[in-house]
N, C-alpha and C. Protein backbone atom coordinates (compact mmCIF):
# COMPACT_ATOMS: atom_id res chain seq x y z
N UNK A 1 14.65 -45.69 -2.05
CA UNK A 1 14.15 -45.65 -3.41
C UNK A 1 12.63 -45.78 -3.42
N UNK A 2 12.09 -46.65 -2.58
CA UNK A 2 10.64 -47.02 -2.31
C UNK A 2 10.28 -45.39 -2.32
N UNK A 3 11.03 -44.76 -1.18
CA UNK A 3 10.37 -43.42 -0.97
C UNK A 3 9.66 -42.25 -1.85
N UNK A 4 11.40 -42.51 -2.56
CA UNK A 4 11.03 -41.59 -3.82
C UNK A 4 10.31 -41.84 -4.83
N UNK A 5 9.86 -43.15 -4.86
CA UNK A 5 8.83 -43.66 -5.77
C UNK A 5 7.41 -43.12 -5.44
N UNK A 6 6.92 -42.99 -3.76
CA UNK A 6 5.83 -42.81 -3.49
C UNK A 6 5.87 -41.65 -3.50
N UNK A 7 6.78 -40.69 -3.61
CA UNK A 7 6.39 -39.27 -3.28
C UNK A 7 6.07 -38.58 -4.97
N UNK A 8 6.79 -39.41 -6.00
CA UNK A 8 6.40 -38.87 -7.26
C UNK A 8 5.24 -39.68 -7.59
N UNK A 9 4.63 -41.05 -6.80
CA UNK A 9 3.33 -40.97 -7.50
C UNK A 9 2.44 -39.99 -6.98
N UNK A 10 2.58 -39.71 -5.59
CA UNK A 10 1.62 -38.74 -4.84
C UNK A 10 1.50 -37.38 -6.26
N UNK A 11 2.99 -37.24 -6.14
CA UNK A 11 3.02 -36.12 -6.57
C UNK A 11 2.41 -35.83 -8.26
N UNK A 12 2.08 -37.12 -8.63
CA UNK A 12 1.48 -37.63 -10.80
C UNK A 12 0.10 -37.20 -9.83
N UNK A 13 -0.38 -37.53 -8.73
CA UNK A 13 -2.01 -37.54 -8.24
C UNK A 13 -2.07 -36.21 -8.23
N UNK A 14 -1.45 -35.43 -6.98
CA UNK A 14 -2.04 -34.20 -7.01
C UNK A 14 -2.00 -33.25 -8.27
N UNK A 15 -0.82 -33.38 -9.53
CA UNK A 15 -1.07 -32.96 -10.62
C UNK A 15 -1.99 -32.93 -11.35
N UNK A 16 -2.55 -34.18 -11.28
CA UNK A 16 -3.81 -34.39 -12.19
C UNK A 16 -4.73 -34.19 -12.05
N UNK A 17 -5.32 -33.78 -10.05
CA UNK A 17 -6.08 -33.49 -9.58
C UNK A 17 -6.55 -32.07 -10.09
N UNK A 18 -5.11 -31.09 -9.85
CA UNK A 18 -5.27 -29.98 -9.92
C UNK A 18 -5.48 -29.80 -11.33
N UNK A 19 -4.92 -30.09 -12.21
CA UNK A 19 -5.13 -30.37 -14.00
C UNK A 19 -6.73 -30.47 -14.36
N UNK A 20 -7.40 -31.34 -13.14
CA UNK A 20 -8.85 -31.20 -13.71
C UNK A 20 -9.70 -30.25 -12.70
N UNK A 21 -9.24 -29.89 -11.67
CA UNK A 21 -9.47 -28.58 -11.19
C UNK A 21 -9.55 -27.43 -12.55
N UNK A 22 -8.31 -27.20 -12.88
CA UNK A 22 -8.34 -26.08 -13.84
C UNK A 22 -9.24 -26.37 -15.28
N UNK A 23 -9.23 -27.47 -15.18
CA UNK A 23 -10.30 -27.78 -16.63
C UNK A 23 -11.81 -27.71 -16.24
N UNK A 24 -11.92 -27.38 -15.05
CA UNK A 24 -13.55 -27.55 -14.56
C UNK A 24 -13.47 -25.52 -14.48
N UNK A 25 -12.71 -25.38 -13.99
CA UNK A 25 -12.91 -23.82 -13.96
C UNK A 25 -12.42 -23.38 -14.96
N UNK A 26 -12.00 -23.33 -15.88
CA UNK A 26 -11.81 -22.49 -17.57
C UNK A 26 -12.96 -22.90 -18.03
N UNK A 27 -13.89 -24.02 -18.02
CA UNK A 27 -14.91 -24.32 -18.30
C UNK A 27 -16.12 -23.39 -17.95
N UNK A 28 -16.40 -23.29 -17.42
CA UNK A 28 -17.18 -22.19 -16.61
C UNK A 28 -17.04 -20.79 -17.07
N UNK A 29 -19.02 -19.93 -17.62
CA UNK A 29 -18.15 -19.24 -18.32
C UNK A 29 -17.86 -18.15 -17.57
N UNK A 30 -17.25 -17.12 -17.91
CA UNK A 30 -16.89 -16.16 -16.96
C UNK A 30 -18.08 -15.07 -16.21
N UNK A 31 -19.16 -15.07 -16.88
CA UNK A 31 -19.99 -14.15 -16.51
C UNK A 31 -20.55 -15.09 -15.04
N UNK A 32 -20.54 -16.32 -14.42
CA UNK A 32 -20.82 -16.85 -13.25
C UNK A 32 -20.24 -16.59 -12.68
N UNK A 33 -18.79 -16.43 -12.62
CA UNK A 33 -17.98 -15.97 -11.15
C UNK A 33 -18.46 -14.36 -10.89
N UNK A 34 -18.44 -13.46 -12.34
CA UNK A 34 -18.63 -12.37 -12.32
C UNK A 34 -20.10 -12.34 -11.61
N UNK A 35 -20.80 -12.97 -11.81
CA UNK A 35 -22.46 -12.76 -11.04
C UNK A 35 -21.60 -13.13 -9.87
N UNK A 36 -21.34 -14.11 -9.33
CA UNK A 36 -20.99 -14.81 -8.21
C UNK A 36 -20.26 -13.22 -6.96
N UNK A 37 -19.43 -12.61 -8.04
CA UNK A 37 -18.77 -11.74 -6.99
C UNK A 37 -19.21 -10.36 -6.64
N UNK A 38 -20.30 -10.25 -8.08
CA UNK A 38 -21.49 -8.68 -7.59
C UNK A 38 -22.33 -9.31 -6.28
N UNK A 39 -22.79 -10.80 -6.28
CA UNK A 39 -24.24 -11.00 -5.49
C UNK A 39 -23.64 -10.93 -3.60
N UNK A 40 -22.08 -11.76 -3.87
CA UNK A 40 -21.45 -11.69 -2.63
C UNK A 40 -21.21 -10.31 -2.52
N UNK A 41 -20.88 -9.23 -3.06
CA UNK A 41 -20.73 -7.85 -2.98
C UNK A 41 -21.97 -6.65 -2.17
N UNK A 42 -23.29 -7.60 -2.96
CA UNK A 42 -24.25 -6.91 -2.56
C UNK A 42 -24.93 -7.71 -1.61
N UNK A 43 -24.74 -8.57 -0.57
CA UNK A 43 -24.87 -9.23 0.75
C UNK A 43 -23.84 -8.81 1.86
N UNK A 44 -23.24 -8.25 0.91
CA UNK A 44 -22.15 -7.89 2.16
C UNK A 44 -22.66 -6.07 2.72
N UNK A 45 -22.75 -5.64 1.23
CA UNK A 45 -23.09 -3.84 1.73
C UNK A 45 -24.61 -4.56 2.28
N UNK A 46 -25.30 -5.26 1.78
CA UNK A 46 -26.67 -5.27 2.78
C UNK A 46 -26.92 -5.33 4.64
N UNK A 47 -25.74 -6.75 4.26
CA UNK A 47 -25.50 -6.62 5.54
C UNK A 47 -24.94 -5.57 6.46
N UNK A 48 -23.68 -5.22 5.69
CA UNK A 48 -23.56 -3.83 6.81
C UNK A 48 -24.70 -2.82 6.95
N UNK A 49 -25.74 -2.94 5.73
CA UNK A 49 -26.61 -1.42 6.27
C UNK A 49 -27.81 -2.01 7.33
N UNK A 50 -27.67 -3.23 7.37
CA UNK A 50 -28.70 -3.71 8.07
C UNK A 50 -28.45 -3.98 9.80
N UNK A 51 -26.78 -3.84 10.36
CA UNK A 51 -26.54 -4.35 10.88
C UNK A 51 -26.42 -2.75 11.71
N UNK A 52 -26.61 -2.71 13.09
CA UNK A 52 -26.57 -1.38 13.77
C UNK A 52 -25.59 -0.98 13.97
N UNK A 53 -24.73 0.13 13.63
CA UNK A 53 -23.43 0.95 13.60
C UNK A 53 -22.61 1.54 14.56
N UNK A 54 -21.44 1.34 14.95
CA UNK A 54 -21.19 1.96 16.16
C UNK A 54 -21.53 3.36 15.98
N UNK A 55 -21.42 4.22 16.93
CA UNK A 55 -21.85 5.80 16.74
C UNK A 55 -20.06 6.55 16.39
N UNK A 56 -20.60 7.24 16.11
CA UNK A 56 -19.16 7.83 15.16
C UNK A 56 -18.40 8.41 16.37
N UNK A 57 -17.58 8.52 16.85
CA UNK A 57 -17.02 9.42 17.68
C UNK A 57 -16.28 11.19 16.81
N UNK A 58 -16.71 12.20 17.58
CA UNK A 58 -16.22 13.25 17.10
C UNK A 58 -14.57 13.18 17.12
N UNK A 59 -14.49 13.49 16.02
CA UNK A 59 -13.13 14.03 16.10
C UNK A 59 -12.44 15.12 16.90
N UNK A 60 -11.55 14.86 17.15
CA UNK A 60 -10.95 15.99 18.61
C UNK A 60 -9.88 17.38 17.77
N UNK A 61 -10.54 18.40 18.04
CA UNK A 61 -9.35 19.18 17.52
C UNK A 61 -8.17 19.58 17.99
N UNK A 62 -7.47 19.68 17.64
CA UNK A 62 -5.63 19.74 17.93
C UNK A 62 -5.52 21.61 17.82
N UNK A 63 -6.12 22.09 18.85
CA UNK A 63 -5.62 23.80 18.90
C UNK A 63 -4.21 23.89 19.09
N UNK A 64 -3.80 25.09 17.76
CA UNK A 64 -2.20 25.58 18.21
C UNK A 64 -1.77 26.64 19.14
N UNK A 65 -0.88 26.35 19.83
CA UNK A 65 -0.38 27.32 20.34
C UNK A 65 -0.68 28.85 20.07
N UNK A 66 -1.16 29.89 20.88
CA UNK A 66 -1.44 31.27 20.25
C UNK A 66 -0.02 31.55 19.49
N UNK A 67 0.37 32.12 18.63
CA UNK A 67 1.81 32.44 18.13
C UNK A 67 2.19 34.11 18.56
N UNK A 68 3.68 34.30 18.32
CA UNK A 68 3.55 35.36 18.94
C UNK A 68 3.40 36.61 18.07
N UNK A 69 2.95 37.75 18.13
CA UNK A 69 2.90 38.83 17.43
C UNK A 69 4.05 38.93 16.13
N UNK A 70 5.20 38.56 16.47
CA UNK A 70 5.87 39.28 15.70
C UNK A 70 6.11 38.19 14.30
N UNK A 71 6.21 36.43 14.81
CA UNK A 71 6.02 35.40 13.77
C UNK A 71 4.35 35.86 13.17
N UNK A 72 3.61 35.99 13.43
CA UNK A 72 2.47 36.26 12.80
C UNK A 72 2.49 37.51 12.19
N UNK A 73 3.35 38.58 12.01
CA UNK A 73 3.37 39.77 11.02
C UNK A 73 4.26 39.09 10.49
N UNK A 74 5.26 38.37 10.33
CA UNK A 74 5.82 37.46 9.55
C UNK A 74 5.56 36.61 8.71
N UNK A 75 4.71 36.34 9.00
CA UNK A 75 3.92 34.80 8.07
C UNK A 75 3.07 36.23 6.90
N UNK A 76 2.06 37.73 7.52
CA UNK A 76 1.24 37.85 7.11
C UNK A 76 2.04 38.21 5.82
N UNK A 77 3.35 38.73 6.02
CA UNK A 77 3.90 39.41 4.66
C UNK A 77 4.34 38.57 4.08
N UNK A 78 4.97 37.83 4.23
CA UNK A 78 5.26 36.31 3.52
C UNK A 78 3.94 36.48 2.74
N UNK A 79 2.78 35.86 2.95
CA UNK A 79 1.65 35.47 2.40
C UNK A 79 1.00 36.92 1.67
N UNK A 80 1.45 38.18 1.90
CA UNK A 80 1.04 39.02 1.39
C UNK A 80 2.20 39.28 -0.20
N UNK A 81 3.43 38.91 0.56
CA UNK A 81 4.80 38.72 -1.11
C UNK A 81 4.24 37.39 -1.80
N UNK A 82 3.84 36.39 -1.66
CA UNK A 82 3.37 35.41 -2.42
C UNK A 82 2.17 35.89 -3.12
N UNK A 83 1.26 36.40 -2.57
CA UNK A 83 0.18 36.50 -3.70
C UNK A 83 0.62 37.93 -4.43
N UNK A 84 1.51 38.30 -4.35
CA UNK A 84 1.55 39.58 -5.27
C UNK A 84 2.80 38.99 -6.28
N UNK A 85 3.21 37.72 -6.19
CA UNK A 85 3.96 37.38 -7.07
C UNK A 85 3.24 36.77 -7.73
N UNK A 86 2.47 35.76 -7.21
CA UNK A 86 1.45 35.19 -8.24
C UNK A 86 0.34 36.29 -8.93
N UNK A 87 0.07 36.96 -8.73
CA UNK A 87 -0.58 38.01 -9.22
C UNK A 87 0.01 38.68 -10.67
N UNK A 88 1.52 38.75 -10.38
CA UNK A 88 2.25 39.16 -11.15
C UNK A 88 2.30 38.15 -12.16
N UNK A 89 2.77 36.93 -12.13
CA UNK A 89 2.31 35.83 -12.81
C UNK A 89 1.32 35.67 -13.54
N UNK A 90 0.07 35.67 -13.10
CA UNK A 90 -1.19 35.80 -13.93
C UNK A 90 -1.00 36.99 -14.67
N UNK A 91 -0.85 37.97 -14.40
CA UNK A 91 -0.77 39.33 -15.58
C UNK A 91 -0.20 38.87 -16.87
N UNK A 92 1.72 38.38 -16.55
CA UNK A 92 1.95 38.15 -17.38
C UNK A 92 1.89 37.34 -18.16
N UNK A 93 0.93 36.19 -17.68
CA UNK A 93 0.63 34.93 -18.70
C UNK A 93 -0.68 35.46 -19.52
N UNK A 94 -1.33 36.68 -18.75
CA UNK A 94 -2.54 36.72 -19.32
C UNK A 94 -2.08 37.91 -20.64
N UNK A 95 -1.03 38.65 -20.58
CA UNK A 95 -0.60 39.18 -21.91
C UNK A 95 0.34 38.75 -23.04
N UNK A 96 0.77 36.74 -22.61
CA UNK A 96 1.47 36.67 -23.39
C UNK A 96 0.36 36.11 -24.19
């Protein structure tokens, strides 16, 4: 019983603690945190521009496979029936 006595006064303390925690910060008006989090914002980009950069590494390109003649007259008419459908499309939206 002792126990549970000490753990709910602990527990009346840290309530009240935190109770005037939150009454110290609603207090405060909002435009200070708001300064507070541009000035940390702009120490931070300072610092990175101030600080020397690793060097970028190039990106590596990923070449495909040559394809063979006959998938590649394949693809071209594919891509040659698509734009003549969309083509067709634009006509007729452009006379309705």
């Amino acid at each position: 019983m002792d126990d549970l006595q000490a753990l709910v006064s602990q527990l009346i303390k840290e309530n009240q603690q935190l109770k005037r925690q939150l009454d110290r910060q609603s207090s405060k008006p909002a435009t200070e945190t708001v300064d507070a989090k541009v000035l940390v914002g702009l120490a931070r980009k300072l610092e990175r521009a101030l600080t020397p950069s690793k060097p970028v590494r190039a990106v590596k390109v990923i070449r495909r496979r040559p394809v063979s003649p006959e998938v590649a007259e394949r693809r071209r008419q594919a891509l040659a029936k698509a734009r003549a459908v969309r083509a067709e499309k634009r006509a007729a939206a452009a006379q309705a």
